[in-house]
Protein backbone atom coordinates (compact mmCIF):
# COMPACT_ATOMS: atom_id res chain seq x y z
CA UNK A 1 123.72 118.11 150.27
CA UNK A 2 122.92 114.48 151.09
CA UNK A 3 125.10 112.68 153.86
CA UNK A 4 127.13 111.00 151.15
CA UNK A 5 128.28 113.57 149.35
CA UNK A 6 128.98 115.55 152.77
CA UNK A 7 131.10 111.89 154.04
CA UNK A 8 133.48 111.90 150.99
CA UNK A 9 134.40 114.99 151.04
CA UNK A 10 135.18 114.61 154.62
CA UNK A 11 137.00 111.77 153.30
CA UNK A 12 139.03 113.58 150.38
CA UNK A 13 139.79 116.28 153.54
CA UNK A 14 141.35 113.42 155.51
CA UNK A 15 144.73 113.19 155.89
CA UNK A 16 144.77 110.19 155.31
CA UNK A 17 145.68 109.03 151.42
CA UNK A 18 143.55 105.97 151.43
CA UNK A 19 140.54 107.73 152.69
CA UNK A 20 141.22 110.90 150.21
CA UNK A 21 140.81 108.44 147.20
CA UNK A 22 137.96 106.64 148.11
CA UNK A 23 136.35 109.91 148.95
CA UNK A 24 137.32 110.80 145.29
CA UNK A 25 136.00 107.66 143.77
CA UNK A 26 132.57 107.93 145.79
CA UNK A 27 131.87 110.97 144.21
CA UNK A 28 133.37 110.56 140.59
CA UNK A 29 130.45 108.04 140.51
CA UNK A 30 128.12 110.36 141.32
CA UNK A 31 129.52 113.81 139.94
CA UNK A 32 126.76 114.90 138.04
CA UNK A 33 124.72 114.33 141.21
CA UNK A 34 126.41 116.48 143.21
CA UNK A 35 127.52 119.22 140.47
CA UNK A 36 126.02 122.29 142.73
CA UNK A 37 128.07 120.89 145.99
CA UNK A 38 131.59 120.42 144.24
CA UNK A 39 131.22 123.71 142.59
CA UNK A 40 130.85 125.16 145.94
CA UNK A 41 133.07 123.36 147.64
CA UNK A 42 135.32 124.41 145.03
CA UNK A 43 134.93 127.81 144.78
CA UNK A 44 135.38 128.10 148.53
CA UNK A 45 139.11 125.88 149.04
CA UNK A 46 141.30 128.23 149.20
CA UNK A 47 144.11 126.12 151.25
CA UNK A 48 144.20 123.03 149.67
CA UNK A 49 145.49 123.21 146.20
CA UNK A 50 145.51 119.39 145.93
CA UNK A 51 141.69 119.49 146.83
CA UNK A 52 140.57 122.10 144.11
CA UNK A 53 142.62 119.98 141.37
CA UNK A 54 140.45 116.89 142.28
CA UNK A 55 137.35 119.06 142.77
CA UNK A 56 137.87 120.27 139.16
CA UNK A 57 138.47 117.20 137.92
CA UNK A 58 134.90 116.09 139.26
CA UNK A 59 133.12 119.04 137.93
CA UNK A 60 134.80 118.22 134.56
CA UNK A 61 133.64 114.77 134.78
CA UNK A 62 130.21 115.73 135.81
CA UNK A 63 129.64 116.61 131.89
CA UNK A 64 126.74 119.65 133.48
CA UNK A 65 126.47 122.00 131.51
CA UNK A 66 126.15 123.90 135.30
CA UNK A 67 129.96 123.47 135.24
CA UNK A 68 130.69 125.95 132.21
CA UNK A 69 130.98 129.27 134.37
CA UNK A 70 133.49 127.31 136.53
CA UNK A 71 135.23 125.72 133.71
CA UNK A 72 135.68 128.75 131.20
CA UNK A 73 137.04 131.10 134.39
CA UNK A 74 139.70 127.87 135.30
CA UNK A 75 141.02 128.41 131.30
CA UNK A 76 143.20 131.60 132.73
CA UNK A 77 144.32 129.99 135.63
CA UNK A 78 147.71 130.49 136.61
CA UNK A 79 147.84 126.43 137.06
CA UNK A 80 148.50 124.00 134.18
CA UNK A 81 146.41 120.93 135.58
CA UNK A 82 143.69 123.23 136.35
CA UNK A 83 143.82 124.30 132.82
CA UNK A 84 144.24 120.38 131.52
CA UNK A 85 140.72 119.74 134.25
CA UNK A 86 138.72 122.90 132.56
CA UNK A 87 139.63 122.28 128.97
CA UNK A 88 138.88 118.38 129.09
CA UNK A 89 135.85 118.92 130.99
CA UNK A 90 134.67 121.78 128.22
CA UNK A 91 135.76 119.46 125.77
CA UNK A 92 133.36 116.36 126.77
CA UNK A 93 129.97 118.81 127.71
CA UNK A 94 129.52 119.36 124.27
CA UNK A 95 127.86 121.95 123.95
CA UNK A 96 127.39 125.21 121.76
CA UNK A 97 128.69 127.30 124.74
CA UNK A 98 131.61 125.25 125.82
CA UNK A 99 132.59 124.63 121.65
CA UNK A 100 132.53 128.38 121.39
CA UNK A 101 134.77 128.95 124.97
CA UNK A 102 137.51 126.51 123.43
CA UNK A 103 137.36 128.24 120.12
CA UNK A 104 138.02 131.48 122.11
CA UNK A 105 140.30 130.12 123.71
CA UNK A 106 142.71 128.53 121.56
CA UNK A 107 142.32 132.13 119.03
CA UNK A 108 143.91 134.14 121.85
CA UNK A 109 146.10 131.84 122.74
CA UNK A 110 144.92 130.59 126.13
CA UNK A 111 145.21 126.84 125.90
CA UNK A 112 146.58 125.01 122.82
């Protein structure tokens, strides 16, 4: 991980609101950069649920098709906005894969 991507996520740690966003903005720039770091650092928050919403919402943006595994398990999850993140980032990757997820699940009833 480069020393930018390592500095906003300090910055989206901080508890400081100003510094979380422009944490967030440095790497929504960059997402698709950084895809292999925010899918770690999102698979391993556990505490932070705020953090793993705007981690999601950076892999979504990403449009990597290296976010698919991560998106298509986030379709079952308990939480709505994680759901909204996962569907809307499957939605814009375009591909046969992620067309095929969505068709799955809207048929069974998983997202709408």
């Amino acid at each position: 991980m480069t020393r930018g991507f390592d500095a906003a996520m300090r910055s989206m740690r901080s508890r400081d609101r100003q510094r979380q966003e422009e944490g967030f903005a440095q790497l929504r720039a960059h997402a698709a950069e950084h895809i292999a770091g925010l899918i770690e650092q999102f698979e391993n928050e556990g505490q932070d649920h705020g953090l793993r919403r705007w981690l999601l919402e950076l892999i979504a943006g990403a449009e990597s098709p290296a976010a698919l595994p991560v998106l298509t398990a986030q379709l079952d999850s308990a939480d709505e906005s994680l759901r909204r993140s996962a569907t809307a980032g499957l939605t814009r990757l375009t591909t046969p894969e992620a067309r095929s997820t969505l068709w799955r699940a809207r048929a069974n009833g998983t997202i709408t």
